[in-house]
Protein backbone atom coordinates (compact mmCIF):
# COMPACT_ATOMS: atom_id res chain seq x y z
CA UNK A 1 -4.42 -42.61 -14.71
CA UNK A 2 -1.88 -41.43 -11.64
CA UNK A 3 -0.04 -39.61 -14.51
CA UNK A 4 -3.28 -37.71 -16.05
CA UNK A 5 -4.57 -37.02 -12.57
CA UNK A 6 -1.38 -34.88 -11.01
CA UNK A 7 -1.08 -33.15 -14.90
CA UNK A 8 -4.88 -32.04 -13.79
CA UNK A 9 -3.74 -31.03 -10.29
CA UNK A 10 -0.71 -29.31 -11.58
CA UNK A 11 -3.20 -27.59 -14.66
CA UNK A 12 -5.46 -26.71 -12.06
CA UNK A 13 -3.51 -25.04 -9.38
CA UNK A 14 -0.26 -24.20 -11.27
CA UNK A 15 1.93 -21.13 -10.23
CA UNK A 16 -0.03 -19.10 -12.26
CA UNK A 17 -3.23 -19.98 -11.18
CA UNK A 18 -2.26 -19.62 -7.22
CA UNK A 19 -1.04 -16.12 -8.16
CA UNK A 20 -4.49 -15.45 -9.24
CA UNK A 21 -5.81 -16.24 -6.11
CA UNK A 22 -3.17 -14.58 -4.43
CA UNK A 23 -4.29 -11.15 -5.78
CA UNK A 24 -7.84 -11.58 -5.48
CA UNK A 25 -7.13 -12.34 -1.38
CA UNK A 26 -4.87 -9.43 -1.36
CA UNK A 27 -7.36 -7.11 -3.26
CA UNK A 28 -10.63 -8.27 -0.85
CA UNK A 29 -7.54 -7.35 2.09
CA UNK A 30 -6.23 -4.00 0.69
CA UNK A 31 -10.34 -3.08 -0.09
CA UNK A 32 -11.22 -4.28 3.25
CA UNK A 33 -8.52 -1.85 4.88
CA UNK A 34 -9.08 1.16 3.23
CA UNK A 35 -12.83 0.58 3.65
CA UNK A 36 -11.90 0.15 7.21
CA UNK A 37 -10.68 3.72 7.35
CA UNK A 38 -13.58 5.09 5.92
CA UNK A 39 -16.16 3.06 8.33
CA UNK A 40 -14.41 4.51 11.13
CA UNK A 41 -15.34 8.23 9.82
CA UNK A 42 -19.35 6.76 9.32
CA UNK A 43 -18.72 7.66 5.60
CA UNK A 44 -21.48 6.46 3.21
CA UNK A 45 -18.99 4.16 1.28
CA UNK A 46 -17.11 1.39 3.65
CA UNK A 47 -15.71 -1.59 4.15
CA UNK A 48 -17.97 -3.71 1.79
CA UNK A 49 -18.29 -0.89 -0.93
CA UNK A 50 -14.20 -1.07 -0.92
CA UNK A 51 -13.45 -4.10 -0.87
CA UNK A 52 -15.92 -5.25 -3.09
CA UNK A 53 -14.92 -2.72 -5.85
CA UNK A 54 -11.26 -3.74 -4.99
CA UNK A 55 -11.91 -7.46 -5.64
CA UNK A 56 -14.15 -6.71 -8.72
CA UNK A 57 -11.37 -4.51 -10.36
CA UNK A 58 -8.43 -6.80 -9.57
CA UNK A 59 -11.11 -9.77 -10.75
CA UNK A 60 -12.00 -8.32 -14.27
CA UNK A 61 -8.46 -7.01 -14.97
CA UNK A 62 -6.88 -10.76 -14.46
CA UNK A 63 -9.64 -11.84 -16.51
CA UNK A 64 -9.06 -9.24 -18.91
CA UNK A 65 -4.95 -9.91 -18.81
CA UNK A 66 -5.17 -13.87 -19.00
CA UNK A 67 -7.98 -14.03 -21.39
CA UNK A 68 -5.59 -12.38 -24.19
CA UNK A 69 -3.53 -15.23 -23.44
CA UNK A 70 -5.95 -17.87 -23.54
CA UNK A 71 -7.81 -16.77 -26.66
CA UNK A 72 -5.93 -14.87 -28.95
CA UNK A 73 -4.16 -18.02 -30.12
CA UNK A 74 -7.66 -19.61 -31.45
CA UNK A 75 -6.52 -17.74 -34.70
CA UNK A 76 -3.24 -16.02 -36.36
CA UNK A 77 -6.01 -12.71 -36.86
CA UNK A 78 -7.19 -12.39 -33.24
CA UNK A 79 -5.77 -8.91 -31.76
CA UNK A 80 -6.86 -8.22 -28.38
CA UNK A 81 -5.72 -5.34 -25.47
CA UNK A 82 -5.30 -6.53 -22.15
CA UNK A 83 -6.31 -3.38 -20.67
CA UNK A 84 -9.59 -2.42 -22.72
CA UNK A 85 -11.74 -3.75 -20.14
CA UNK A 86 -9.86 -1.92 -17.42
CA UNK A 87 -10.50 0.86 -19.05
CA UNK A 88 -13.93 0.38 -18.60
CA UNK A 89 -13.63 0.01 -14.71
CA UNK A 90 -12.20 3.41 -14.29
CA UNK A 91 -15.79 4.57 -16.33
CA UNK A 92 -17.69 2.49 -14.14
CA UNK A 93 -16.12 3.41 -10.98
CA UNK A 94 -16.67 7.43 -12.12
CA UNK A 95 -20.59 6.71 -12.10
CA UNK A 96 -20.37 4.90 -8.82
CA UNK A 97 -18.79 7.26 -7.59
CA UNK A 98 -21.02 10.21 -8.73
CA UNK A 99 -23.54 8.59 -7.21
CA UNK A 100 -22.29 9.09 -3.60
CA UNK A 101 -21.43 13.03 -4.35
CA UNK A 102 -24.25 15.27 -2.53
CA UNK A 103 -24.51 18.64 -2.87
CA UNK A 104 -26.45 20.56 0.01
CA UNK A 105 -26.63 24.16 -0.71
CA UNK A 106 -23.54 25.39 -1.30
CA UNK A 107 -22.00 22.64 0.60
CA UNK A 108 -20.64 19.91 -1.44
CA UNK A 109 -20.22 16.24 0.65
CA UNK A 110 -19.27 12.40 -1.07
CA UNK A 111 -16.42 13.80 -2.65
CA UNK A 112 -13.55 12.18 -0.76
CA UNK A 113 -15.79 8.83 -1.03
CA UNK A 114 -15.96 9.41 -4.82
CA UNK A 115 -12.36 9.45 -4.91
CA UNK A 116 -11.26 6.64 -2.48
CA UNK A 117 -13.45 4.46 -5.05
CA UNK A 118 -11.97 5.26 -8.04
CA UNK A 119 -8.45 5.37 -6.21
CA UNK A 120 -9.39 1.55 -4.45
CA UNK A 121 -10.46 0.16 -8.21
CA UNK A 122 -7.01 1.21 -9.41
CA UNK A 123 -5.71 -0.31 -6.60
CA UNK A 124 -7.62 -3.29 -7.92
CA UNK A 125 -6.35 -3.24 -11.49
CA UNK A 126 -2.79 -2.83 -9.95
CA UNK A 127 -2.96 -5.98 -8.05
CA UNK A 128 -4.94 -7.86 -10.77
CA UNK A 129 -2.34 -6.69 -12.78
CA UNK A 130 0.43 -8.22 -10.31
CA UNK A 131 2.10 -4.86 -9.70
CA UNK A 132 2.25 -5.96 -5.97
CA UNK A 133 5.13 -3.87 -4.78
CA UNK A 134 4.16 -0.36 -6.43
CA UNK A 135 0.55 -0.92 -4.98
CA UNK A 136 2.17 -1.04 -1.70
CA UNK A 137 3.79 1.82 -1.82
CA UNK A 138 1.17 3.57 -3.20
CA UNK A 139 -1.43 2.37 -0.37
CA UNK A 140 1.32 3.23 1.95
CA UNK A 141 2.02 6.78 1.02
CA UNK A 142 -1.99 7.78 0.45
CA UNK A 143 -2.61 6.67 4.14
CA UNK A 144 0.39 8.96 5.53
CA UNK A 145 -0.27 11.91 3.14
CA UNK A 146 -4.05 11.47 3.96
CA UNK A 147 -3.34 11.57 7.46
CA UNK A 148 -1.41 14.48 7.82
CA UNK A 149 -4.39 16.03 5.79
CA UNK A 150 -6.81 15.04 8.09
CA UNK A 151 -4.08 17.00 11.05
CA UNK A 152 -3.80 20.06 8.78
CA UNK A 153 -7.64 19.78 8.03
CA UNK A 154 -8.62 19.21 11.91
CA UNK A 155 -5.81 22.18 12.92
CA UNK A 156 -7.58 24.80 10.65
CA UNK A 157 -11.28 24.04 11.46
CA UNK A 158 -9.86 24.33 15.57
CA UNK A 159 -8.56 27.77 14.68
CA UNK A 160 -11.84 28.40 12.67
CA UNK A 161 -13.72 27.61 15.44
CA UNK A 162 -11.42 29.52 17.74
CA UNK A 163 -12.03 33.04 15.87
CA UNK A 164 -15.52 32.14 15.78
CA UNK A 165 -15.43 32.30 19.07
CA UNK A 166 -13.41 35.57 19.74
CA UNK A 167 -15.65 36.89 17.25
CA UNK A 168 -18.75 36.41 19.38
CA UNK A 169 -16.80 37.45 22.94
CA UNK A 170 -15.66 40.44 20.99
CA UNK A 171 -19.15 41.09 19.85
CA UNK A 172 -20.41 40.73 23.71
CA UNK A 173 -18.27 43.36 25.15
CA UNK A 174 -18.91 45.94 22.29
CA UNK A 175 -22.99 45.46 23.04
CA UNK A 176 -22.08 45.80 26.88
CA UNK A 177 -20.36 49.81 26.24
C-alpha cells in the first residue's frame, strides 16, 4: 500500500508534470506583464485579456504536445502533429484580435492591441512548448525595441506639434501686415 501510494505521488507530480505547471505560472506571469504595459497606456486589451490568452495558448499547446504522447500509442496506425492545434490558436487569436481594430474615419486605432495578442499567444505556445530561454529573449528585446518606438514615436508627434504651432504664429503675423 506505502509502495502503490508514493508510485501515485511520483505519477502524479513527476518532473514532467511540475514542468507543466511551471509554464502555465510563467505564461499567466509573462501575460500578466505585458498586459501590464498595455493597462498603463488605458488600451482596450490589458492585463486579463493578456494573460488570459497567454495561459490559454501555453495551456492548449502542452495539451496538444503531451497528448501525442499519451495517445498515439493506443494503436501502431495513430499519426498525430503536435502543433495542429497551435495552429489553430494563431487563427483564433487573428479574430480576437480583429475584433479590437477600429477604424474612425481615416484614422485606424486597435492595431498595436491586435498585435500584442497574437504576439502574447505565441508567447504562449513558446512556453507551452518549453522554449523558456528563446521566449525570454524574445519578451526582452520586444519591450526595448518597443520602447525606443514609443521615444521615436513621442519625439516626432512633439515636433509635429511644434510646426503646428509655428504654423499658426506664422499665420498671426501675416494677418497682422
Amino acid at each position: 500500500m506505502g509502495l502503490e501510494l508514493i508510485d501515485m505521488w511520483h505519477n502524479l507530480f513527476s518532473v514532467t508534470h511540475f514542468e507543466m505547471y511551471l509554464r502555465i505560472l510563467m505564461s499567466a506571469f509573462v501575460g500578466f506583464i505585458i498586459g501590464l504595459d498595455r493597462e498603463t497606456k488605458n488600451k482596450p486589451a490589458g492585463i486579463k485579456t493578456f494573460m488570459y490568452v497567454c495561459v490559454s495558448s501555453a495551456l492548449l499547446t502542452i495539451i496538444s504536445i503531451y497528448s501525442v504522447e499519451q495517445y498515439s500509442s493506443e494503436t501502431n496506425r495513430t499519426m498525430m502533429d503536435p502543433m495542429r492545434l497551435a495552429a489553430q490558436i494563431v487563427a483564433g487569436l487573428g479574430f480576437l484580435g480583429a475584433g479590437v481594430i477600429l477604424k474612425d474615419g481615416f484614422q485606424v486605432k486597435g492595431l498595436t492591441s491586435a498585435a500584442m495578442i497574437l504576439f502574447v499567444g505565441g508567447v504562449g505556445i513558446g512556453i507551452g512548448a518549453g522554449f523558456y530561454g528563446l521566449i525570454v529573449f524574445t519578451v526582452l528585446i520586444s519591450m526595448v525595441v518597443a520602447r525606443m518606438g514609443n521615444y521615436i514615436e513621442s519625439n516626432r508627434l512633439a515636433r509635429s506639434k511644434l510646426v503646428q504651432s509655428e504654423n499658426i504664429v506664422t499665420r498671426s503675423d501675416a494677418s497682422d501686415c
